[in-house]
C-alpha atoms as a PDB file:
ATOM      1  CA  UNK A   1       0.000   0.000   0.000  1.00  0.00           C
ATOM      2  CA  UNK A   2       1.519   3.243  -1.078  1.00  0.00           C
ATOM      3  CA  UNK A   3       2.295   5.706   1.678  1.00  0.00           C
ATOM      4  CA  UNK A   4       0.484   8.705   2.353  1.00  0.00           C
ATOM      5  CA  UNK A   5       2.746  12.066   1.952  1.00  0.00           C
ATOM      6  CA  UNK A   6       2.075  15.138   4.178  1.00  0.00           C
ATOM      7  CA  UNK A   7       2.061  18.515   2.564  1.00  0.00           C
ATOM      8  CA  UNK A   8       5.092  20.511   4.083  1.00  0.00           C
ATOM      9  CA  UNK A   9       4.648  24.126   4.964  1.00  0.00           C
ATOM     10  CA  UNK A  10       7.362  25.981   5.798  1.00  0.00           C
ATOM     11  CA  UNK A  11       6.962  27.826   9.429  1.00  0.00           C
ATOM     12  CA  UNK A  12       6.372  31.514   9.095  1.00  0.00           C
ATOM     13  CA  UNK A  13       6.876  33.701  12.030  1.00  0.00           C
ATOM     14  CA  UNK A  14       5.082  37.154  12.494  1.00  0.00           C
ATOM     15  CA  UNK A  15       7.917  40.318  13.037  1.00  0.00           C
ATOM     16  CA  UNK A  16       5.175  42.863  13.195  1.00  0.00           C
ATOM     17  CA  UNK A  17       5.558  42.713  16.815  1.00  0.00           C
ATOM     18  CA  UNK A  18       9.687  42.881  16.180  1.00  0.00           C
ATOM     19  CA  UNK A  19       9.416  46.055  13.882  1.00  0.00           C
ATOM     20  CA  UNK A  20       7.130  47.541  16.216  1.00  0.00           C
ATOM     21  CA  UNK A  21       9.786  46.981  19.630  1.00  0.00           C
ATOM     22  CA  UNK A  22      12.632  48.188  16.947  1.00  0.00           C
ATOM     23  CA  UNK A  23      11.169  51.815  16.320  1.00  0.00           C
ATOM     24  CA  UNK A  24      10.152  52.261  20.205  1.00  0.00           C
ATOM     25  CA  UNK A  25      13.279  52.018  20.953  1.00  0.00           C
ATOM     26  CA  UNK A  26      14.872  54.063  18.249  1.00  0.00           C
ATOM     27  CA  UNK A  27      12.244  56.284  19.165  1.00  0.00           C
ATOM     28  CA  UNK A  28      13.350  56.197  22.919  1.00  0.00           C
ATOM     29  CA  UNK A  29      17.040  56.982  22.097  1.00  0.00           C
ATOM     30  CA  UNK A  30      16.237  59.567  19.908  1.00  0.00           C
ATOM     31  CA  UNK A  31      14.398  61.486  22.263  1.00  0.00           C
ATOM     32  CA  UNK A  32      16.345  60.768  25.559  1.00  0.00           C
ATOM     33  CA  UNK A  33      19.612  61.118  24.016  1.00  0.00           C
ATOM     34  CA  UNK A  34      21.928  64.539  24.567  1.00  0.00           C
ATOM     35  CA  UNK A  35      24.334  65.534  22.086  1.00  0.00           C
ATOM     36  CA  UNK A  36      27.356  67.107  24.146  1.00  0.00           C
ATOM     37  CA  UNK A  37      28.566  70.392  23.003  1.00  0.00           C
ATOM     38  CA  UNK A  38      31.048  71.100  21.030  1.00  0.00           C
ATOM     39  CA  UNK A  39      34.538  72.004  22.230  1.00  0.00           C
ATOM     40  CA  UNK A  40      34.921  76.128  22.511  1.00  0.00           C
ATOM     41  CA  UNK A  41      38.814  75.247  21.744  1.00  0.00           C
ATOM     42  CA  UNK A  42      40.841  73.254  19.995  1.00  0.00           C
ATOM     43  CA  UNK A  43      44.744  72.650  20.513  1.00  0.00           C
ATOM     44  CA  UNK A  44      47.311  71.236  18.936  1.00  0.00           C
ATOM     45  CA  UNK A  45      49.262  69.388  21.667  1.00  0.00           C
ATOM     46  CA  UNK A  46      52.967  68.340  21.486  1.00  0.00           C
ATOM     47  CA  UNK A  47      54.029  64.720  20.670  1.00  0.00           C
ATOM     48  CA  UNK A  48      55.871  62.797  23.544  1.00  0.00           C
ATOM     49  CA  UNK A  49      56.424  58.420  24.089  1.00  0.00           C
ATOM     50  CA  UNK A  50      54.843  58.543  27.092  1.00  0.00           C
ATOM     51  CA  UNK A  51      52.894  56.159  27.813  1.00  0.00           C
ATOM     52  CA  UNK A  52      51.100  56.613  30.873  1.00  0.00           C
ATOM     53  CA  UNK A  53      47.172  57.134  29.996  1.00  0.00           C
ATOM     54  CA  UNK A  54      45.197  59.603  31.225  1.00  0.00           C
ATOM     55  CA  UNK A  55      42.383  58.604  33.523  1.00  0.00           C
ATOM     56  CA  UNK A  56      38.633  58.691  31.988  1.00  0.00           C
ATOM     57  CA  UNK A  57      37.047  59.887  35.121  1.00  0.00           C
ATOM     58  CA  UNK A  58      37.911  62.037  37.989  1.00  0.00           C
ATOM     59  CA  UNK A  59      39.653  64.568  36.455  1.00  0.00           C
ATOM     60  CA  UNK A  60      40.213  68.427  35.906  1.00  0.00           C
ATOM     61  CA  UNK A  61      41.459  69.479  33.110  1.00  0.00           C
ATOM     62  CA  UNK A  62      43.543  72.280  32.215  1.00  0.00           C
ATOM     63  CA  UNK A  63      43.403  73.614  28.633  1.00  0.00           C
ATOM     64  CA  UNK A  64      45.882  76.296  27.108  1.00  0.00           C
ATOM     65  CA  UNK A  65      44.924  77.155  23.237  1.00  0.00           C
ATOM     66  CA  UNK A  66      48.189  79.033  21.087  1.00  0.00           C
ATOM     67  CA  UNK A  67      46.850  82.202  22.040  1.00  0.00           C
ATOM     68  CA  UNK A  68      47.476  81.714  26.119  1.00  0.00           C
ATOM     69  CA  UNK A  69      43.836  81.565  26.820  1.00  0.00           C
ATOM     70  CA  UNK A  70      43.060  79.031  29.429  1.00  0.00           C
ATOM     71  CA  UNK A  71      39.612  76.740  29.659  1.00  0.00           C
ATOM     72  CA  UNK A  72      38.662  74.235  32.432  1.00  0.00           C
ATOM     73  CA  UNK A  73      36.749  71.360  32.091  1.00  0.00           C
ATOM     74  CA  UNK A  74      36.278  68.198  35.125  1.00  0.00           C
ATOM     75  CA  UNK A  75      33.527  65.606  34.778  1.00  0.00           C
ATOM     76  CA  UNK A  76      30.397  64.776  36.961  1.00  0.00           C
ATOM     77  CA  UNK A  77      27.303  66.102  36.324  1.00  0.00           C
ATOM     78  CA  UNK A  78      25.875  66.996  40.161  1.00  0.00           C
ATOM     79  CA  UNK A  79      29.950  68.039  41.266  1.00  0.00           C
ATOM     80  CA  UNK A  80      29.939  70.763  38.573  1.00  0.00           C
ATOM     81  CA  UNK A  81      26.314  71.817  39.568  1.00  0.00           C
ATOM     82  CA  UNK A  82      27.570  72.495  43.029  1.00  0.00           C
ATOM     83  CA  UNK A  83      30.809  73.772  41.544  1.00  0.00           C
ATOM     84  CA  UNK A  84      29.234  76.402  39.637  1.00  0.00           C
ATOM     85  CA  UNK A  85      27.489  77.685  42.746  1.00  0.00           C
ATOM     86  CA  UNK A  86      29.993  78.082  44.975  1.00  0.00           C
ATOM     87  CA  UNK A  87      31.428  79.722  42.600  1.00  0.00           C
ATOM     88  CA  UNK A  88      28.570  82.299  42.184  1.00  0.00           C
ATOM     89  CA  UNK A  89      28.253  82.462  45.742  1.00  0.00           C
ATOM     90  CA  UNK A  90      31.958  83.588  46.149  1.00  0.00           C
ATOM     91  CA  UNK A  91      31.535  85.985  42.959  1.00  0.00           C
ATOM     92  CA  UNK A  92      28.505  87.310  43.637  1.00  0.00           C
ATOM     93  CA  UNK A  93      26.815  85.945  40.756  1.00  0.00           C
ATOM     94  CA  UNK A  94      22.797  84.014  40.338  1.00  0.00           C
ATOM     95  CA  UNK A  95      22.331  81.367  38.718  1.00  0.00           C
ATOM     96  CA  UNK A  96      19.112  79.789  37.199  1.00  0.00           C
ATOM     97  CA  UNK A  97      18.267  76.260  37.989  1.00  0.00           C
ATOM     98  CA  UNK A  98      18.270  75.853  33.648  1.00  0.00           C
ATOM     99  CA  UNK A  99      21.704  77.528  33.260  1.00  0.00           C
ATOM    100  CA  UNK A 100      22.729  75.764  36.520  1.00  0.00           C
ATOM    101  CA  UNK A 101      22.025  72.366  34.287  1.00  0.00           C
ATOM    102  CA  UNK A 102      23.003  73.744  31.051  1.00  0.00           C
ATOM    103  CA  UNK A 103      26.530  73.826  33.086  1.00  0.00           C
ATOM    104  CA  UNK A 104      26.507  70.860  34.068  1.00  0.00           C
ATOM    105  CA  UNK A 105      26.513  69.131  30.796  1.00  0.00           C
ATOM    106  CA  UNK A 106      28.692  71.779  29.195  1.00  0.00           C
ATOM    107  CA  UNK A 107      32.238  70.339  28.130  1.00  0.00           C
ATOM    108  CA  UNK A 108      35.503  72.480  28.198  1.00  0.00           C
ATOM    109  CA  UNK A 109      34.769  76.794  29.126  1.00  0.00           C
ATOM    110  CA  UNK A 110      36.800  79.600  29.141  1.00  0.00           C
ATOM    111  CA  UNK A 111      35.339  83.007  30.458  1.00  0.00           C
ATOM    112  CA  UNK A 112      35.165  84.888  33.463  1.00  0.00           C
ATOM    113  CA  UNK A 113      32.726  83.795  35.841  1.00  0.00           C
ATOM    114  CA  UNK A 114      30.631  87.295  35.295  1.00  0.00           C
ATOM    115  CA  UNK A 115      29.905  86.057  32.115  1.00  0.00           C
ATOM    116  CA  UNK A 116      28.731  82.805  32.513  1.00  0.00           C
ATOM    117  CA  UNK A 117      24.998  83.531  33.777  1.00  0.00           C
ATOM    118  CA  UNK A 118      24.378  84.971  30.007  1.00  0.00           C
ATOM    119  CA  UNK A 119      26.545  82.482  27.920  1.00  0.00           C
ATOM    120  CA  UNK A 120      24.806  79.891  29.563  1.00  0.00           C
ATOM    121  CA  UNK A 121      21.315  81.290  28.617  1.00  0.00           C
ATOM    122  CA  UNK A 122      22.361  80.944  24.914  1.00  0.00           C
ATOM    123  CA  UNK A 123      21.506  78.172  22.600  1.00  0.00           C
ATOM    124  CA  UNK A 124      25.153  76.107  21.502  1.00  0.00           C
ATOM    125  CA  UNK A 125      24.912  78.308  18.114  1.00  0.00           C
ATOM    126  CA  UNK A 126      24.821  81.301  19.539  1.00  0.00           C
ATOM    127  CA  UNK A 127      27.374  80.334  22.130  1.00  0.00           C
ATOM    128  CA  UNK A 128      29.970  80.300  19.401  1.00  0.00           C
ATOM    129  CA  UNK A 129      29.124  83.294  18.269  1.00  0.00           C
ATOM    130  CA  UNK A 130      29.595  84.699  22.359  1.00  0.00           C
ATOM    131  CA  UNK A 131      32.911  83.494  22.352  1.00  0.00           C
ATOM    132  CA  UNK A 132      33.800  85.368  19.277  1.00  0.00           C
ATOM    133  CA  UNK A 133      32.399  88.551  21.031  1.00  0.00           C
ATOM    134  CA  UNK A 134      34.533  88.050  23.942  1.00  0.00           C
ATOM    135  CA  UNK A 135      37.487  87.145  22.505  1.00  0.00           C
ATOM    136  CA  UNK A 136      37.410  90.864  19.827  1.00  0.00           C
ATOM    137  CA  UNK A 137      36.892  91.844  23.307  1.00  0.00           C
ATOM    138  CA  UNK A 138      40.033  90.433  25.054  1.00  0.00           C
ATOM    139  CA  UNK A 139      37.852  88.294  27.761  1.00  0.00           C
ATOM    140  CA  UNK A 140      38.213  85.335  26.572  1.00  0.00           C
ATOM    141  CA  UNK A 141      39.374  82.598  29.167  1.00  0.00           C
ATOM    142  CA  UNK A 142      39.551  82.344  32.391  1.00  0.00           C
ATOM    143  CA  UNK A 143      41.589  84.683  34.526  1.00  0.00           C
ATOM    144  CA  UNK A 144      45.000  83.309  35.936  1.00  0.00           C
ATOM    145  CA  UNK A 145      47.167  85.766  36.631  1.00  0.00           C
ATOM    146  CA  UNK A 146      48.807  87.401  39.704  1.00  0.00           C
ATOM    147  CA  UNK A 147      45.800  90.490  39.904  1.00  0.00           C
ATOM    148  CA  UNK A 148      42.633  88.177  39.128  1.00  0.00           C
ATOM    149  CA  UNK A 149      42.842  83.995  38.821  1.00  0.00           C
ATOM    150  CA  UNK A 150      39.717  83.059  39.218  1.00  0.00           C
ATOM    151  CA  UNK A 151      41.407  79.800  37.855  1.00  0.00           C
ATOM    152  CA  UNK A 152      42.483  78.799  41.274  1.00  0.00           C
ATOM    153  CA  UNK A 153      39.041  79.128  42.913  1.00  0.00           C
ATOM    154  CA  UNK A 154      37.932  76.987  40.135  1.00  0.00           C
ATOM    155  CA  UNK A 155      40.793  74.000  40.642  1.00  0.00           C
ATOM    156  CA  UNK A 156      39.704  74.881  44.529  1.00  0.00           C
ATOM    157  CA  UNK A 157      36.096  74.090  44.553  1.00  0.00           C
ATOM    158  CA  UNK A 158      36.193  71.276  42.300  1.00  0.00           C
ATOM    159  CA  UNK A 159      38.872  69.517  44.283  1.00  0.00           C
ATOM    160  CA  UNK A 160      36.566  69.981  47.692  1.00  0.00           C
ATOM    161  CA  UNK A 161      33.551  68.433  45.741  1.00  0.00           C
ATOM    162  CA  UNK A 162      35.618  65.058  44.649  1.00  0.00           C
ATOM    163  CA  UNK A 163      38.774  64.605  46.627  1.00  0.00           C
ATOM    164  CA  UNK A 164      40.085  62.004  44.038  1.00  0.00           C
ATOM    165  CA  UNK A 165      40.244  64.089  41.735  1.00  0.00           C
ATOM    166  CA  UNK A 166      43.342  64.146  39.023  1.00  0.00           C
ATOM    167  CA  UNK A 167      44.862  67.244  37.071  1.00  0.00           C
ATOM    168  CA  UNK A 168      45.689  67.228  33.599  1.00  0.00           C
ATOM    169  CA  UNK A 169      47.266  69.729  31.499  1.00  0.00           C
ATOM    170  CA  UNK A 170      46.801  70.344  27.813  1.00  0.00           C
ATOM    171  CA  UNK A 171      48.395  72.826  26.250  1.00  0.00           C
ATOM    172  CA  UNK A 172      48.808  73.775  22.919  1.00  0.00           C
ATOM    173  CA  UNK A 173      52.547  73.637  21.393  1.00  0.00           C
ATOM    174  CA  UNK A 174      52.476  77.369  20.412  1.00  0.00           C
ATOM    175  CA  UNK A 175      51.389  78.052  23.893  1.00  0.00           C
ATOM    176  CA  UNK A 176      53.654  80.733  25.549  1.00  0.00           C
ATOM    177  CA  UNK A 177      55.646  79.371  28.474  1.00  0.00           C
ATOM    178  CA  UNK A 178      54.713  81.410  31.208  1.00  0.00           C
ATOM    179  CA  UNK A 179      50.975  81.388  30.559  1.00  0.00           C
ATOM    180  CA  UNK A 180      51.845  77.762  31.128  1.00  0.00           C
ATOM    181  CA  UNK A 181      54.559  78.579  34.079  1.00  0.00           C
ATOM    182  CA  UNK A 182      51.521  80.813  35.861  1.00  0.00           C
ATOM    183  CA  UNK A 183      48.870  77.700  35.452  1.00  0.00           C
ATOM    184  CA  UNK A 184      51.354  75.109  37.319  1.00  0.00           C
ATOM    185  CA  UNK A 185      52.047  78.054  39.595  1.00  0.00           C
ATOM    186  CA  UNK A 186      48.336  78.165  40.518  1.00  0.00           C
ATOM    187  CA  UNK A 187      47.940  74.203  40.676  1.00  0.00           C
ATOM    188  CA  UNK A 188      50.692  74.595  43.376  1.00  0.00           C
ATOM    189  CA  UNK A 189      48.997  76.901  45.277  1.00  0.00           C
ATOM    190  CA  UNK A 190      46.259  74.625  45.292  1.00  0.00           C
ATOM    191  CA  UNK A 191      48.813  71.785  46.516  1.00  0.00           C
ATOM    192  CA  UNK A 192      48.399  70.078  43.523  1.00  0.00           C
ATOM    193  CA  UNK A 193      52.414  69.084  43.129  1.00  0.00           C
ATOM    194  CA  UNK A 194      51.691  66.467  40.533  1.00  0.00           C
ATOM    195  CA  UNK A 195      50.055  66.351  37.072  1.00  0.00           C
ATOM    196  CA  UNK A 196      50.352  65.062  33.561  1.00  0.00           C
ATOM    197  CA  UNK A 197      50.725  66.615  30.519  1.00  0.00           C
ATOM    198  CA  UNK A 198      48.206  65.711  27.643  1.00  0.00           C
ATOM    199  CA  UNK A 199      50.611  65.251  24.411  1.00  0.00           C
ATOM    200  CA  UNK A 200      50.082  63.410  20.765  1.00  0.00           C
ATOM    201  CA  UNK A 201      51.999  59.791  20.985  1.00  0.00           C
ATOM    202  CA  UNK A 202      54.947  60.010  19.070  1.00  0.00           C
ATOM    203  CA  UNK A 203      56.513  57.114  17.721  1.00  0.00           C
ATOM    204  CA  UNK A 204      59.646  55.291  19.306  1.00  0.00           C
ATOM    205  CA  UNK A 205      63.090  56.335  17.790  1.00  0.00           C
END
């Protein structure tokens, strides 16, 4: 007696519910997702064979473009909240809670502190444009020198709010040497004694 073949179907399998999950969540990320600013300054650091790496977290650092003007930047969102208003406090300068958090997701800056309540009121386009104002008008970057270094109150403050904190140093190759002389002279007042240097890797001879 002959045997009886089945029909074979191949298995199908609904994505619908797939495609659906996939544009929730690119939905999700798009929404919930911050761009970081871009960086006010760019510098062209010296080449070195160092090797030691600089840390990814807990640290200040200290930028120097080729013109001598010097920016700050150290990482943790609530730290530089705080940061920012002891700052104020010791300045004499209000802060909104929006430019408070505007700070606190800002990368590098370089300004004095009386000018931070209305560059941090500006959208990232027109924040460019500020520090074009301010640097026509000679204010660009933050004090450090012997008559007003508001620099060191900075390096202060956001020492107290994370004692672990590590100091960098990146300076641009054209930098002058004693902009750079006066910025380890303020570290030291701070009793910061030891720092890197951020530099290109150069290879071995």
């Amino acid at each position: 007696m002959p045997k009886i073949k089945m029909p074979r179907s191949s298995p199908s399998l609904d994505m619908t519910p797939m495609v659906d999950l996939a544009f929730l969540l690119v939905t999700f990320f798009m929404l919930t997702t911050q761009f970081r600013a871009d960086e006010p300054v760019i510098v062209d650091t010296p080449s070195s064979i160092a090797l030691t790496k600089i840390p990814e977290a807990d640290l200040i650092t200290v930028i120097i473009d080729d013109k001598g003007k010097v920016f700050f930047n150290f990482d943790g969102k609530e730290r530089r909240a705080s940061v920012l208003q002891k700052m104020g406090t010791k300045y004499g300068v209000n802060f909104t809670p929006d430019q408070i958090y505007k700070f606190s997701i800002l990368t590098s800056f370089g300004m004095p502190i009386q000018e931070m309540p209305k560059f941090l009121s500006l959208t990232q386009t027109e924040q460019k444009n500020y520090y074009q104002e301010l640097e026509k008008a000679g204010r660009k970057g933050i004090p450090s020198d012997s008559l007003k270094n508001e620099l060191k109150d900075w390096v202060f403050n956001a020492r107290i709010s994370n004692p672990k904190y590590r100091v960098a140093i990146k300076g641009d190759g054209k930098a002058k040497y004693p902009v750079v002389k006066q910025v380890i002279s303020t570290l030291q007042d701070n009793k910061v004694n030891k720092f890197n240097f951020v530099t290109d890797m150069e290879a071995e001879p």
